[in-house]
N, C-alpha and C. Protein backbone atom coordinates (compact mmCIF):
# COMPACT_ATOMS: atom_id res chain seq x y z
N UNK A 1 107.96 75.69 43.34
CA UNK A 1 108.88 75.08 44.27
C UNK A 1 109.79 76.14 44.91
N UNK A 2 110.07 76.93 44.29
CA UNK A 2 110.88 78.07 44.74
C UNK A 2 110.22 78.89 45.91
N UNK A 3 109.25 79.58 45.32
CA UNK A 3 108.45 80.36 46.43
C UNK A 3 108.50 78.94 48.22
N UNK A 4 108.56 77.90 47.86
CA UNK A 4 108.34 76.95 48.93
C UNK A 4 109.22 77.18 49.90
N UNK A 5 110.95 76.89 49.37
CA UNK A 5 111.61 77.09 49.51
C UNK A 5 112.33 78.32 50.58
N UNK A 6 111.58 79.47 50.02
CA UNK A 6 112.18 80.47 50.37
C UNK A 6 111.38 81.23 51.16
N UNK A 7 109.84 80.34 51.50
CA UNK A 7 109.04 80.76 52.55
C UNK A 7 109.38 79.76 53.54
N UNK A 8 110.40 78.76 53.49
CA UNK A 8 110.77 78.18 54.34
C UNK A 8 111.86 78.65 55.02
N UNK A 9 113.08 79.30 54.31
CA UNK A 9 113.82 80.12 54.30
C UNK A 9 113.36 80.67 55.85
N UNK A 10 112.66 81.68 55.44
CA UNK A 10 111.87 82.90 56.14
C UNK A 10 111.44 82.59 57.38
N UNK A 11 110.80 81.26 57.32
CA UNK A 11 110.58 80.75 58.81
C UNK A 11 111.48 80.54 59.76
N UNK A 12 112.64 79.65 58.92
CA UNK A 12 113.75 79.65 59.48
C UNK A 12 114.32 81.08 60.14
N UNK A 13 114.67 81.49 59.54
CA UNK A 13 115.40 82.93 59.96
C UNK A 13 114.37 83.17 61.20
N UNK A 14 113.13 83.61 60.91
CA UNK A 14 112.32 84.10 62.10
C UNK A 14 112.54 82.81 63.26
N UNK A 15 112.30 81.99 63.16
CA UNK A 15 112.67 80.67 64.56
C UNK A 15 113.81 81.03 64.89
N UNK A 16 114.81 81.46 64.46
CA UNK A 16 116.31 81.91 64.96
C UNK A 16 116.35 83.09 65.44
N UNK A 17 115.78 83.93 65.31
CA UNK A 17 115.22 85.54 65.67
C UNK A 17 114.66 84.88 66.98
N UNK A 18 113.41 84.60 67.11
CA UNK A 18 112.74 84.09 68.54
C UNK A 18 113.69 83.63 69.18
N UNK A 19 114.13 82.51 68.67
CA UNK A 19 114.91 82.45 70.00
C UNK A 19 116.28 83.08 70.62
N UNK A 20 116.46 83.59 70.07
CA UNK A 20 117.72 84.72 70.00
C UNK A 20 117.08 85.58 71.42
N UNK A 21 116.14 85.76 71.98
CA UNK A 21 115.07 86.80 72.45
C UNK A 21 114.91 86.10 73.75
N UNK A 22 115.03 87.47 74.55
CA UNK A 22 114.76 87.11 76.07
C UNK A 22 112.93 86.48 76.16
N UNK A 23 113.01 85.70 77.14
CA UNK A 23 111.60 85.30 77.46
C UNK A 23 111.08 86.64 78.12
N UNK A 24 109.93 86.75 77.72
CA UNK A 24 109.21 87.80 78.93
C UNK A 24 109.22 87.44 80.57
N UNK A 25 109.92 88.26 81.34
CA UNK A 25 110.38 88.05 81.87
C UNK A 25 108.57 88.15 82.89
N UNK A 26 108.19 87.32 84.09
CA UNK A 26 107.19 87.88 84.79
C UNK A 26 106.97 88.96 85.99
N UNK A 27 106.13 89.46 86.07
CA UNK A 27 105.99 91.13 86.82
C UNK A 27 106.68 90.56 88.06
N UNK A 28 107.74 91.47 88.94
CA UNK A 28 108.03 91.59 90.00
C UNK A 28 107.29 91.29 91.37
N UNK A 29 107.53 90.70 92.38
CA UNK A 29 106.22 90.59 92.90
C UNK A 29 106.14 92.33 93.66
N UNK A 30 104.78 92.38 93.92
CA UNK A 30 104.65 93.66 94.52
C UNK A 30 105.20 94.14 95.99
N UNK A 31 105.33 95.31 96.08
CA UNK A 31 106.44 95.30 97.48
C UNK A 31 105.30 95.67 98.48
N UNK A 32 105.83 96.00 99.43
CA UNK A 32 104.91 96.44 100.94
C UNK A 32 104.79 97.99 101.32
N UNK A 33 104.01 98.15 101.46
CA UNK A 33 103.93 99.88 101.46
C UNK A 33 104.89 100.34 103.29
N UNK A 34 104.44 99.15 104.23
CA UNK A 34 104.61 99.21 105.43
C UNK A 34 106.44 99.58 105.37
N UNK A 35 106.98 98.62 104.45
CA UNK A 35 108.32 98.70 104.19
C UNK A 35 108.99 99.43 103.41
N UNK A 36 108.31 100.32 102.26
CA UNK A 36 108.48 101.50 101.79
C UNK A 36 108.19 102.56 102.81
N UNK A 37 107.92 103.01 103.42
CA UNK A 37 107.63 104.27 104.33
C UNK A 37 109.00 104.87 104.70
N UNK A 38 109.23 104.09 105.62
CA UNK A 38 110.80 104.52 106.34
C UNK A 38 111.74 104.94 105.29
N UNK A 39 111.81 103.91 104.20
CA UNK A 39 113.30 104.16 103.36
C UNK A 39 112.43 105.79 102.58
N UNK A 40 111.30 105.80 102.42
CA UNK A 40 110.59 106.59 101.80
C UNK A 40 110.84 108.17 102.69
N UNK A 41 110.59 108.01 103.99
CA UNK A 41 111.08 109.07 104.59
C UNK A 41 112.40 109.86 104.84
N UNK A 42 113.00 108.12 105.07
CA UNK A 42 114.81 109.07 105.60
C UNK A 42 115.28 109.70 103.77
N UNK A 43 114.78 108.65 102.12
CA UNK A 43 115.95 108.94 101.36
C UNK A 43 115.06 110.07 100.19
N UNK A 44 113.76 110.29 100.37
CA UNK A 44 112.75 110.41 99.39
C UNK A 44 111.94 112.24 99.68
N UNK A 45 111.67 111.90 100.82
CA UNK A 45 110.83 112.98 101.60
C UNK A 45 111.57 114.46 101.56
N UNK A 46 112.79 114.63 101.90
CA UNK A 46 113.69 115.52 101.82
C UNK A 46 113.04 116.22 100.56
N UNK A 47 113.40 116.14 99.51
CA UNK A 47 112.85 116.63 98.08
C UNK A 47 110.90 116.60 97.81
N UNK A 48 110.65 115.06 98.17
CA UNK A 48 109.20 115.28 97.52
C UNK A 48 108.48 115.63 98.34
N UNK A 49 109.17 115.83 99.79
CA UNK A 49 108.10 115.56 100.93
C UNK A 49 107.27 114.56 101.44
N UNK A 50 106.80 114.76 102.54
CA UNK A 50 106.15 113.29 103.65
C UNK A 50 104.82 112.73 102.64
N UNK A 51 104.27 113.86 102.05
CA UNK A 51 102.98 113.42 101.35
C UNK A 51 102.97 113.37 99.67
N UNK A 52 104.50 113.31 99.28
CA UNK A 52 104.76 113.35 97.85
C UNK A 52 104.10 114.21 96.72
N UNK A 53 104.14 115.44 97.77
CA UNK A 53 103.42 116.75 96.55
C UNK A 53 104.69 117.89 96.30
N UNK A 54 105.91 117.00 96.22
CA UNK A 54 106.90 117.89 95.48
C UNK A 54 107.25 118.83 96.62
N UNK A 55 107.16 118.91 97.61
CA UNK A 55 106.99 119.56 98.64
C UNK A 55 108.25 119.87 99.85
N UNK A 56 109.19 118.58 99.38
CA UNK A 56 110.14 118.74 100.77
C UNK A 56 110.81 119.64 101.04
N UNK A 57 111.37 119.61 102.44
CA UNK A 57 112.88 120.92 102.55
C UNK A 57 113.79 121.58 101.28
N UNK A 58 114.17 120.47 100.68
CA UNK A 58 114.90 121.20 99.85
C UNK A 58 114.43 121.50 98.18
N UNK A 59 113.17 120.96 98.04
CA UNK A 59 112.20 121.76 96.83
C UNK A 59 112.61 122.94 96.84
N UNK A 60 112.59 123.63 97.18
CA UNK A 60 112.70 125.51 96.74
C UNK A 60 113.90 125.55 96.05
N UNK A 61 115.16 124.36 96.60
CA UNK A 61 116.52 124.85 95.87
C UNK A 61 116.88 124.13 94.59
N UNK A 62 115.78 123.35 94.39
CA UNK A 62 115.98 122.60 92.94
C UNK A 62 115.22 122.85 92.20
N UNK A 63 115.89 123.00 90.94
CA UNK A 63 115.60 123.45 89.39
C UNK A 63 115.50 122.09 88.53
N UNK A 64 114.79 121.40 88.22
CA UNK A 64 113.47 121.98 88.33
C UNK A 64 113.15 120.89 89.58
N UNK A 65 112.13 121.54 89.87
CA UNK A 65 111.22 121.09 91.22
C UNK A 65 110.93 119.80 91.43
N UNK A 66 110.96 118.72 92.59
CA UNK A 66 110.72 117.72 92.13
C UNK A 66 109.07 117.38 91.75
N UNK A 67 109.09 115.81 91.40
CA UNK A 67 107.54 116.06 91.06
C UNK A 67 106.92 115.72 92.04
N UNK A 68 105.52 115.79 91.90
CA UNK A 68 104.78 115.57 93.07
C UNK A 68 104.09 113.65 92.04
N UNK A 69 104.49 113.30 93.22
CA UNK A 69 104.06 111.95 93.40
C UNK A 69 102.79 111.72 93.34
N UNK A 70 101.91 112.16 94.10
CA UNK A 70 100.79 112.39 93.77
C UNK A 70 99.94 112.76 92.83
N UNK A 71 100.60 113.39 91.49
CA UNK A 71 99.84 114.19 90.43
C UNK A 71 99.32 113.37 89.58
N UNK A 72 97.95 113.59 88.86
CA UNK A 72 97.52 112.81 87.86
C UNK A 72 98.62 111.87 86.98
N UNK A 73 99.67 113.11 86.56
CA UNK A 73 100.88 112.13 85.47
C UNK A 73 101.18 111.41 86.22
N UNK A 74 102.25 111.56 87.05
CA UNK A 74 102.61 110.10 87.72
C UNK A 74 102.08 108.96 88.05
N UNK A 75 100.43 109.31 88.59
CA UNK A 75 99.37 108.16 89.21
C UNK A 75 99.49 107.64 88.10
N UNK A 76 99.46 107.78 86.40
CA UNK A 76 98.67 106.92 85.58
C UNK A 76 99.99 106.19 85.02
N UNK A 77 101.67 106.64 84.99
CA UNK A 77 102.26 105.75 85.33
C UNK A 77 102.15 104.19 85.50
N UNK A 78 102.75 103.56 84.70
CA UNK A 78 103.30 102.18 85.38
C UNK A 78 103.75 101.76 86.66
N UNK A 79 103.91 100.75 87.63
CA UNK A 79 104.77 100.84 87.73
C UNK A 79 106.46 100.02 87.57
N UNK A 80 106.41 99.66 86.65
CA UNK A 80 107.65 99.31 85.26
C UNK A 80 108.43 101.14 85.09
N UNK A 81 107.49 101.79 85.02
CA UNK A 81 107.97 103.44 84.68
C UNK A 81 108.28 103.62 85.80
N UNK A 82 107.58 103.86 87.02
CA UNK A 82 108.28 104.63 87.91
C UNK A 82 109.76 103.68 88.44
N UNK A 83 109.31 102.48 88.82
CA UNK A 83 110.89 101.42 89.09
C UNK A 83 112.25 102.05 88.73
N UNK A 84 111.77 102.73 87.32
CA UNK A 84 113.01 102.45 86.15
C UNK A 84 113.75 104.25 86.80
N UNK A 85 112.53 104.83 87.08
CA UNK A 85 112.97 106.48 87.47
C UNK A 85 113.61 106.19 88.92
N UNK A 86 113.08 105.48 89.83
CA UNK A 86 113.76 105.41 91.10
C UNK A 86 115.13 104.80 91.44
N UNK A 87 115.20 103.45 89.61
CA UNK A 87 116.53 102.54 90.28
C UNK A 87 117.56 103.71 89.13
N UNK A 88 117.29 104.20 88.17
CA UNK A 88 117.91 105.36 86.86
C UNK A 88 118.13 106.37 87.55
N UNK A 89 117.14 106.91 88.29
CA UNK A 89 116.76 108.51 88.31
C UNK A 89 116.92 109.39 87.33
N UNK A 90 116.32 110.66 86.93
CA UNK A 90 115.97 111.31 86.22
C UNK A 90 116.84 112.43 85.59
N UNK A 91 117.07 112.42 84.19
CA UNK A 91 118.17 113.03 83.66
C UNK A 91 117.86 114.24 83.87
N UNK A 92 118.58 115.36 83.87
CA UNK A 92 118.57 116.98 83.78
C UNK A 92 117.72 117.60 84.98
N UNK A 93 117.35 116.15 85.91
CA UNK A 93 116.69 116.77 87.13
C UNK A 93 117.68 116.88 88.48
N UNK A 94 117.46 116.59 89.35
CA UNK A 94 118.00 116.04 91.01
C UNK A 94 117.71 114.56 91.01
N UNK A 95 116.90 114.33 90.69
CA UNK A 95 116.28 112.73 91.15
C UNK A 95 117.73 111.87 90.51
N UNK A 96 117.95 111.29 91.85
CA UNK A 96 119.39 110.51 91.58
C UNK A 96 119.08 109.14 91.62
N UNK A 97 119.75 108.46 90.53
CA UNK A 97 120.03 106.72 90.69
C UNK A 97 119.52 105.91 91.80
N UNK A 98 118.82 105.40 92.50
CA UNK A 98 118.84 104.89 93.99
C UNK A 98 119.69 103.04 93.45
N UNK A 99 119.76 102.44 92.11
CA UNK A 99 119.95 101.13 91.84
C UNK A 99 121.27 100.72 92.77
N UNK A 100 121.96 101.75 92.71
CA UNK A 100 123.56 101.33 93.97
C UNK A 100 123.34 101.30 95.30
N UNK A 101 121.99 102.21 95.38
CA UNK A 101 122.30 102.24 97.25
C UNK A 101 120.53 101.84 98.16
N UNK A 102 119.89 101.37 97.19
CA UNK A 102 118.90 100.14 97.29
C UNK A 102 118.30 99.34 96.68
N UNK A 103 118.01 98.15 97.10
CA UNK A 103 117.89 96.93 96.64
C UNK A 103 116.50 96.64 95.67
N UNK A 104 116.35 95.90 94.72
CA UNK A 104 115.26 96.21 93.87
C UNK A 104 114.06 95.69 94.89
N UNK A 105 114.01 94.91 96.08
CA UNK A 105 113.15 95.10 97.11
C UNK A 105 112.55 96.45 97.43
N UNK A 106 113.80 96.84 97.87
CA UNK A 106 113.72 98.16 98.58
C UNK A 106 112.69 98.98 98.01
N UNK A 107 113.38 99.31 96.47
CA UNK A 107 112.44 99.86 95.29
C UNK A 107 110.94 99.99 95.32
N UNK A 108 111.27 97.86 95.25
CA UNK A 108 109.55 98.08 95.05
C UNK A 108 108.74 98.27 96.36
N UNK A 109 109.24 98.30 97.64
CA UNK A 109 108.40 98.53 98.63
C UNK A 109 108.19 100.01 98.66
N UNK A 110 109.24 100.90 98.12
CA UNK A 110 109.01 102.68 98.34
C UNK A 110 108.01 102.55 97.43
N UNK A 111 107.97 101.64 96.25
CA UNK A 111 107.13 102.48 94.98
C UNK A 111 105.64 102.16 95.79
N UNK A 112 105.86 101.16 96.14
CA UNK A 112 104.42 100.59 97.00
C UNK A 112 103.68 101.40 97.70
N UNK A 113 104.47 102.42 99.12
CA UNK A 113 104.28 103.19 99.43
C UNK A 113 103.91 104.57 98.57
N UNK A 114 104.75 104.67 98.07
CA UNK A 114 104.14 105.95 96.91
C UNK A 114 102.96 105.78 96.53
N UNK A 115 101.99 104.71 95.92
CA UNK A 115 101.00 104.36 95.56
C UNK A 115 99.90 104.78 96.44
N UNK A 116 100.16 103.95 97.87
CA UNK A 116 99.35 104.73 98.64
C UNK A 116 98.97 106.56 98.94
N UNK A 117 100.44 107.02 98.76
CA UNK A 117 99.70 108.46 98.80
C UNK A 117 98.91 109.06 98.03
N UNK A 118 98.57 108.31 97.14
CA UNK A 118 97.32 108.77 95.98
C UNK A 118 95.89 108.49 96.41
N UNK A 119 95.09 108.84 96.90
CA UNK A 119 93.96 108.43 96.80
C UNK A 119 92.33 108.93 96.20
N UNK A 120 92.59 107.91 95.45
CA UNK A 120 91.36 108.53 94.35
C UNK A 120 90.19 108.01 94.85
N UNK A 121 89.13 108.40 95.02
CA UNK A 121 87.66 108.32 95.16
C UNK A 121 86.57 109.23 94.83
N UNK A 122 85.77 108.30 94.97
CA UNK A 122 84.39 109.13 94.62
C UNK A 122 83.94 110.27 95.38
N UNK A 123 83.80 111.83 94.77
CA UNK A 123 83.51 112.97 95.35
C UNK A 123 81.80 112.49 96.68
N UNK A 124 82.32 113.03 97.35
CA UNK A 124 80.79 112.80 98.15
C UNK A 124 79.61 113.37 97.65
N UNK A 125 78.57 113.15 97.44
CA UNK A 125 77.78 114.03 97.42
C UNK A 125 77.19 114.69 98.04
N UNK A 126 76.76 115.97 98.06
CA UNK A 126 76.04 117.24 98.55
C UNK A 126 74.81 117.12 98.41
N UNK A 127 73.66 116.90 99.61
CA UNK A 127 72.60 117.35 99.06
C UNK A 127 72.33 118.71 98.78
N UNK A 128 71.35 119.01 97.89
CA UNK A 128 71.24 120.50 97.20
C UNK A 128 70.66 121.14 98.73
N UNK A 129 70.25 122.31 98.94
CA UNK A 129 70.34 123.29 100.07
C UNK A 129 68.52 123.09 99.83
N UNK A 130 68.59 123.21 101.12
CA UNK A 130 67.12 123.18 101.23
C UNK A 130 66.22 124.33 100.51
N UNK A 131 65.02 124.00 99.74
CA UNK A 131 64.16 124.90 99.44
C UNK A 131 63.50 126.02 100.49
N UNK A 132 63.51 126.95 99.99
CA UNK A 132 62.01 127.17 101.02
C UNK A 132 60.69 127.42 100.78
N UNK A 133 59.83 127.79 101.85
CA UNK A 133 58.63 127.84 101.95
C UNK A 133 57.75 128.28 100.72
C-alpha cells in the first residue's frame, strides 16, 4: 500500500511540474526574403557584405571578422539559432542586438533573405576529355 501511495505521490508532483511549463510554443511563420533584402542591405551589408561572405566595408576594422553568412557553419544552423544571434547579437564580437531597433518580422524576413544567399547544388558534371585516335 505504501509503494501505491507514494507512486501516486510522484505523479502528482510531476502533473504539477507539467503544468508549471510553457506550452511549446509553434515555429514562427517564415519571413520573405523580398522583405529582408533592403533592411539586409542598409543595416547588415556594411560588415557582412551584399553577398554575406564576411566581406563588407568595414570587415578589415573588426576583430574578429564578421562571419560569412554563407559558410557551411552557419548554413547548417537553425533558424531558432540564427533569430536568437540577430535579435541578441553576438558576445565578444561587433554583431550588435538588432531586438530594439527591428521587429521580430523584420528579423525573420532578413534571416529569410540570408538563406537565399546560400546556394547549394549539385556540381555539374564534366564530360571526361575526349580520347584519341
Amino acid at each position: 500500500m505504501r509503494a501505491t501511495n507514494g507512486f501516486q505521490i510522484l505523479l502528482a508532483i510531476a502533473a504539477v511540474l507539467a503544468l508549471g511549463r510553457p506550452a511549446p510554443s509553434a515555429p514562427a511563420p517564415p519571413g520573405v526574403p523580398e522583405e529582408g533584402k533592403p533592411i539586409f542591405e542598409e543595416r547588415c551589408a556594411v560588415c557582412h557584405g551584399k553577398q554575406g561572405r564576411g566581406d563588407g566595408p568595414e570587415a578589415p576594422f573588426l576583430s574578429p571578422r564578421p562571419a560569412s553568412l554563407i559558410s557551411a557553419g552557419t548554413s547548417v544552423k537553425t533558424d531558432a539559432e540564427l533569430l536568437a544571434v540577430i535579435a541578441n547579437g553576438k558576445p565578444r564580437t561587433s554583431m550588435p542586438a538588432w531586438k530594439d531597433l527591428l521587429t521580430e518580422e523584420q528579423r525573420r524576413h532578413v534571416l529569410a533573405h540570408i538563406r537565399t544567399l546560400v546556394r547549394f547544388g549539385p556540381k555539374s558534371l564534366t564530360p571526361p576529355p575526349p580520347t584519341g585516335p
